[in-house]
PDB file of N, CA and C in Angstrom:
ATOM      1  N   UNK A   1     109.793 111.248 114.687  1.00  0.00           N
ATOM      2  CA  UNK A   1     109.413 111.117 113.298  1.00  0.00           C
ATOM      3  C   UNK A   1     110.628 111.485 112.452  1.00  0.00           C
ATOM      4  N   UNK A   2     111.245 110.761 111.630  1.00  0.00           N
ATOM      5  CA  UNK A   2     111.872 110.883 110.866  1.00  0.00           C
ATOM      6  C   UNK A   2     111.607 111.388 109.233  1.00  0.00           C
ATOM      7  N   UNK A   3     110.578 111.177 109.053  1.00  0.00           N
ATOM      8  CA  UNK A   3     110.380 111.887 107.647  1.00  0.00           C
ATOM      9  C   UNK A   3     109.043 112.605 107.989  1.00  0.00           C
ATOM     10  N   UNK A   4     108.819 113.433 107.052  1.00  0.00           N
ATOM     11  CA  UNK A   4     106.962 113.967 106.973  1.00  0.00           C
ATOM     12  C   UNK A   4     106.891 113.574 105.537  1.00  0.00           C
ATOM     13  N   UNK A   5     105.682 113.568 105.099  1.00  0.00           N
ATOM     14  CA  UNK A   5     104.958 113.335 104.035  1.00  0.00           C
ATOM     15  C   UNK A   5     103.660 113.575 104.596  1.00  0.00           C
ATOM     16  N   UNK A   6     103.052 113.987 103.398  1.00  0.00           N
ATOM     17  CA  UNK A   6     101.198 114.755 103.443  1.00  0.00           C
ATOM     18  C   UNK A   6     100.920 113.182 103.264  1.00  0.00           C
ATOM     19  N   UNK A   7      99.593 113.078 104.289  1.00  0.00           N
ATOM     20  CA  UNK A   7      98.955 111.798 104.870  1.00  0.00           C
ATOM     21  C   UNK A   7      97.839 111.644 102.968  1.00  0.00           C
ATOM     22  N   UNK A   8      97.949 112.647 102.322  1.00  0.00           N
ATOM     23  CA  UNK A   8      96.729 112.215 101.026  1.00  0.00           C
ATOM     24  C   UNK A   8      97.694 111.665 100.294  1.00  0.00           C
ATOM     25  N   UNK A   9      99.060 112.143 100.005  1.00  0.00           N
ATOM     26  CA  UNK A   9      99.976 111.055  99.495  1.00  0.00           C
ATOM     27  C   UNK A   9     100.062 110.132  99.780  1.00  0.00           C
ATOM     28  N   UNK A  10     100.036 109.614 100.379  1.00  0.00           N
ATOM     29  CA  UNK A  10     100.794 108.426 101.195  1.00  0.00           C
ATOM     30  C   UNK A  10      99.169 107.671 100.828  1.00  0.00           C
ATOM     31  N   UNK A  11      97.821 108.080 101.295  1.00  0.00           N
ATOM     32  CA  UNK A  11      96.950 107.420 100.787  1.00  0.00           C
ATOM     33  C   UNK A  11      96.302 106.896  99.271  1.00  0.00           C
ATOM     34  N   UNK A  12      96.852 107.938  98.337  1.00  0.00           N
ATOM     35  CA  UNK A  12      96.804 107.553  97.048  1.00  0.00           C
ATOM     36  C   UNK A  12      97.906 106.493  96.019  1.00  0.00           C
ATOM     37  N   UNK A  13      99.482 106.981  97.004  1.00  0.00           N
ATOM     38  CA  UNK A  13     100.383 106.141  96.937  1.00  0.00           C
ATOM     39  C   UNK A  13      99.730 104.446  96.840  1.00  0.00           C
ATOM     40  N   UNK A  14      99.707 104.666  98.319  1.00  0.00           N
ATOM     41  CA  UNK A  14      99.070 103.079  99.078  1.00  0.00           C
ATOM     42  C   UNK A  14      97.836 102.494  97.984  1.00  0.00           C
ATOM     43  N   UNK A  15      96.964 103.351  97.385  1.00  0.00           N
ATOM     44  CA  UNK A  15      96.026 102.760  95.982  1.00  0.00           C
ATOM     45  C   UNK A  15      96.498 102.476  95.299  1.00  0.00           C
ATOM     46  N   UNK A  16      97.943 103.210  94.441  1.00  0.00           N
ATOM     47  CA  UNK A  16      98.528 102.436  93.390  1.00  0.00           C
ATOM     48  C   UNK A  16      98.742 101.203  93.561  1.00  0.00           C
ATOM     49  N   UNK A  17      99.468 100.702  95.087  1.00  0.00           N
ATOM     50  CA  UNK A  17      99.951  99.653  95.339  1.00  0.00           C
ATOM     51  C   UNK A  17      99.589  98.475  95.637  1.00  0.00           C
ATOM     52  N   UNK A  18      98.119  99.227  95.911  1.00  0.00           N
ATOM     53  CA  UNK A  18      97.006  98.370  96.392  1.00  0.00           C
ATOM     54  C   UNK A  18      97.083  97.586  97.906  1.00  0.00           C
ATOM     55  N   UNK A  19      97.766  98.193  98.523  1.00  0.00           N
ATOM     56  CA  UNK A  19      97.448  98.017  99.843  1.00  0.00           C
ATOM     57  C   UNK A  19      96.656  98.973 101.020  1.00  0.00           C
ATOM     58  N   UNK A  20      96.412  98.284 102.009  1.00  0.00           N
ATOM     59  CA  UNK A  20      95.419  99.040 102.746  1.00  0.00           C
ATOM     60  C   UNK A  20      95.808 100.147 103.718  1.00  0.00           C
ATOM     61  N   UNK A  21      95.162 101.034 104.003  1.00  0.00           N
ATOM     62  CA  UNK A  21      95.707 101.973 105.233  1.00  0.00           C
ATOM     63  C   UNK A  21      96.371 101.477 106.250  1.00  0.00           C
ATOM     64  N   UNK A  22      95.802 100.226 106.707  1.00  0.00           N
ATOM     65  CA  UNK A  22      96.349  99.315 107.952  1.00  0.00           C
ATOM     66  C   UNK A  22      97.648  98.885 107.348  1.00  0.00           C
ATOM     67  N   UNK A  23      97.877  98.727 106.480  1.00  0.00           N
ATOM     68  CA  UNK A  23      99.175  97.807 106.019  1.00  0.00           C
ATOM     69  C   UNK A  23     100.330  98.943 106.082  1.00  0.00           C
ATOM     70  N   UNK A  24      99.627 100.574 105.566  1.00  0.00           N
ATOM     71  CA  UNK A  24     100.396 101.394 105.486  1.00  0.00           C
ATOM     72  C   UNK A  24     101.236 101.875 106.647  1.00  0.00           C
ATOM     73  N   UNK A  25     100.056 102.008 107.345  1.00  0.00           N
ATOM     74  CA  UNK A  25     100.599 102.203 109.045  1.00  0.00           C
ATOM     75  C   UNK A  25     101.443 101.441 109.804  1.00  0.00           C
ATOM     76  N   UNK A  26     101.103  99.666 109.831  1.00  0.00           N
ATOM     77  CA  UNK A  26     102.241  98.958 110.225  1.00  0.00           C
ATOM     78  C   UNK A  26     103.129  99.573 109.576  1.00  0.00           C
ATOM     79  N   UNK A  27     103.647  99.980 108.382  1.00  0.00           N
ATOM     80  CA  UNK A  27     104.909  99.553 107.674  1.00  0.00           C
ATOM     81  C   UNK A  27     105.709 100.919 108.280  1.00  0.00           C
ATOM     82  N   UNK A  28     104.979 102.103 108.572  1.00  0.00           N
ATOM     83  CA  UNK A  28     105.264 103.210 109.282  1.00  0.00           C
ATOM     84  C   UNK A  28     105.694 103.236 110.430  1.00  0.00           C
ATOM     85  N   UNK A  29     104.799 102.358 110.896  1.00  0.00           N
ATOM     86  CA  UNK A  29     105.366 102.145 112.671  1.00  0.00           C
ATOM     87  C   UNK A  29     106.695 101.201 112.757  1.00  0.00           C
ATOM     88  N   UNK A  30     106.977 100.128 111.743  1.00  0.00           N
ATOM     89  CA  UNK A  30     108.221  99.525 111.675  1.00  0.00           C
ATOM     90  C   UNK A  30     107.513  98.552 112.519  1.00  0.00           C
ATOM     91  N   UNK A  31     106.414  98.053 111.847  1.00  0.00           N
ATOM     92  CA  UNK A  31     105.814  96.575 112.779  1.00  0.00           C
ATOM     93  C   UNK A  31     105.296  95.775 111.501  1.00  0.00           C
ATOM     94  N   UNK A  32     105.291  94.488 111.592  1.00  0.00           N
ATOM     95  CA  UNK A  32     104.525  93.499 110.471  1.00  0.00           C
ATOM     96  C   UNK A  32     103.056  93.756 110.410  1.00  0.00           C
ATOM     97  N   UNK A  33     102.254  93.818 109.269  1.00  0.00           N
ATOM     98  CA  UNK A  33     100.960  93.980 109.585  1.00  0.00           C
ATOM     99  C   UNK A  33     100.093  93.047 110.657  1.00  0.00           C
ATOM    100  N   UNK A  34     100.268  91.648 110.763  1.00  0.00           N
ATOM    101  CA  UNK A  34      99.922  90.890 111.761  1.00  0.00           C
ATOM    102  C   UNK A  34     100.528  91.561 113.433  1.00  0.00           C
ATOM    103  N   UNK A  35     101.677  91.877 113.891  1.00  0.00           N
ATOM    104  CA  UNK A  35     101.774  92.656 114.604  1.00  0.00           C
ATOM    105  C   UNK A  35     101.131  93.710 115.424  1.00  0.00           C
ATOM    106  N   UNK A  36     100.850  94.458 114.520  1.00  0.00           N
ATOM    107  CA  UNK A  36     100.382  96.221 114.018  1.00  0.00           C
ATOM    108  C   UNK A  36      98.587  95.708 114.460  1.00  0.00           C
ATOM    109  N   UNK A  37      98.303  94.657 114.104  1.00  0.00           N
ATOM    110  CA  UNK A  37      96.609  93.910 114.421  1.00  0.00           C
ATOM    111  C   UNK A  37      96.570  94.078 115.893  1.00  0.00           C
ATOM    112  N   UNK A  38      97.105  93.138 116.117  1.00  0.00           N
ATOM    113  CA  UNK A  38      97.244  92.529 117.334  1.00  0.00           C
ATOM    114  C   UNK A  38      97.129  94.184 118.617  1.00  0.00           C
ATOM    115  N   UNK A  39      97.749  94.883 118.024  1.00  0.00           N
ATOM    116  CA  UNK A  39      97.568  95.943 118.794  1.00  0.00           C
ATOM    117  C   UNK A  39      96.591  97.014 119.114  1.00  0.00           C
ATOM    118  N   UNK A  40      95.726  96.634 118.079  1.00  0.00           N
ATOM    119  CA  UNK A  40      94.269  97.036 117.820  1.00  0.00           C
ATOM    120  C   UNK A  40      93.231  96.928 118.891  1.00  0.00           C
ATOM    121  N   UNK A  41      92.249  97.598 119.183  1.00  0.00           N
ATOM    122  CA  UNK A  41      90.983  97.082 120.532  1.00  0.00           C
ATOM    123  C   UNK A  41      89.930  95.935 119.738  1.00  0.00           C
ATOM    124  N   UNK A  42      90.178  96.060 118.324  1.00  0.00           N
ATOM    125  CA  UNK A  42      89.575  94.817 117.747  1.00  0.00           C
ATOM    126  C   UNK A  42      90.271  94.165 116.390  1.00  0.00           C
ATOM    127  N   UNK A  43      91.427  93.252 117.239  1.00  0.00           N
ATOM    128  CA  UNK A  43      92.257  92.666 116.250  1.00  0.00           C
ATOM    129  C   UNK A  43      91.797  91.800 115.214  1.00  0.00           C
ATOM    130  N   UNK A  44      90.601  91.230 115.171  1.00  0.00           N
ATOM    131  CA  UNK A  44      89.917  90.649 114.240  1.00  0.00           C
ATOM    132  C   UNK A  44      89.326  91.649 113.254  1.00  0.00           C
ATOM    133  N   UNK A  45      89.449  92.939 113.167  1.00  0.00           N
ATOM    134  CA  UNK A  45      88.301  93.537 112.245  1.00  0.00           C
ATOM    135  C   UNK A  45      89.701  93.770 111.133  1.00  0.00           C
ATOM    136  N   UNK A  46      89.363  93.688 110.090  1.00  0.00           N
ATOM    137  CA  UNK A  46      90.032  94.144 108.791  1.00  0.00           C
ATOM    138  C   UNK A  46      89.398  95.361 107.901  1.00  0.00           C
TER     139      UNK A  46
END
Protein backbone atom coordinates (compact mmCIF):
# COMPACT_ATOMS: atom_id res chain seq x y z
CA UNK A 1 0.00 0.00 0.00
CA UNK A 2 1.30 3.08 -0.93
CA UNK A 3 -0.86 5.70 0.50
CA UNK A 4 -3.57 5.39 3.50
CA UNK A 5 -6.55 7.43 3.52
CA UNK A 6 -9.73 6.88 5.99
CA UNK A 7 -12.08 4.52 3.82
CA UNK A 8 -15.28 7.43 4.91
CA UNK A 9 -13.22 9.84 2.86
CA UNK A 10 -12.64 8.26 0.09
CA UNK A 11 -16.51 7.28 0.27
CA UNK A 12 -17.88 10.76 0.47
CA UNK A 13 -15.11 11.91 -1.93
CA UNK A 14 -16.41 9.18 -4.49
CA UNK A 15 -20.29 11.05 -3.87
CA UNK A 16 -19.03 14.28 -4.89
CA UNK A 17 -17.87 12.66 -7.99
CA UNK A 18 -20.51 10.58 -8.35
CA UNK A 19 -19.02 7.45 -8.85
CA UNK A 20 -19.56 4.15 -7.30
CA UNK A 21 -17.62 2.19 -4.61
CA UNK A 22 -16.86 -0.40 -7.36
CA UNK A 23 -15.41 2.21 -9.62
CA UNK A 24 -13.49 3.44 -6.55
CA UNK A 25 -11.86 0.25 -5.87
CA UNK A 26 -10.90 -0.62 -9.47
CA UNK A 27 -9.22 2.71 -9.66
CA UNK A 28 -7.32 1.66 -6.29
CA UNK A 29 -6.36 -1.59 -7.37
CA UNK A 30 -4.88 0.05 -10.71
CA UNK A 31 -7.49 -2.06 -12.82
CA UNK A 32 -10.30 -0.61 -15.36
CA UNK A 33 -13.66 -0.91 -13.84
CA UNK A 34 -14.71 -3.59 -16.50
CA UNK A 35 -11.58 -5.48 -15.39
CA UNK A 36 -12.03 -5.06 -11.57
CA UNK A 37 -15.92 -6.90 -12.66
CA UNK A 38 -14.74 -9.55 -14.19
CA UNK A 39 -12.99 -10.50 -11.04
CA UNK A 40 -15.97 -10.57 -9.01
CA UNK A 41 -17.97 -14.20 -8.02
CA UNK A 42 -20.83 -12.26 -9.74
CA UNK A 43 -19.54 -10.17 -12.58
CA UNK A 44 -22.89 -9.25 -13.80
CA UNK A 45 -24.22 -7.64 -10.54
CA UNK A 46 -23.68 -3.76 -10.44
Amino acid sequence: MRYRANVFVIEKFARLVRMTNLQVDAIMRGESFEDAMQTRRVPDAR
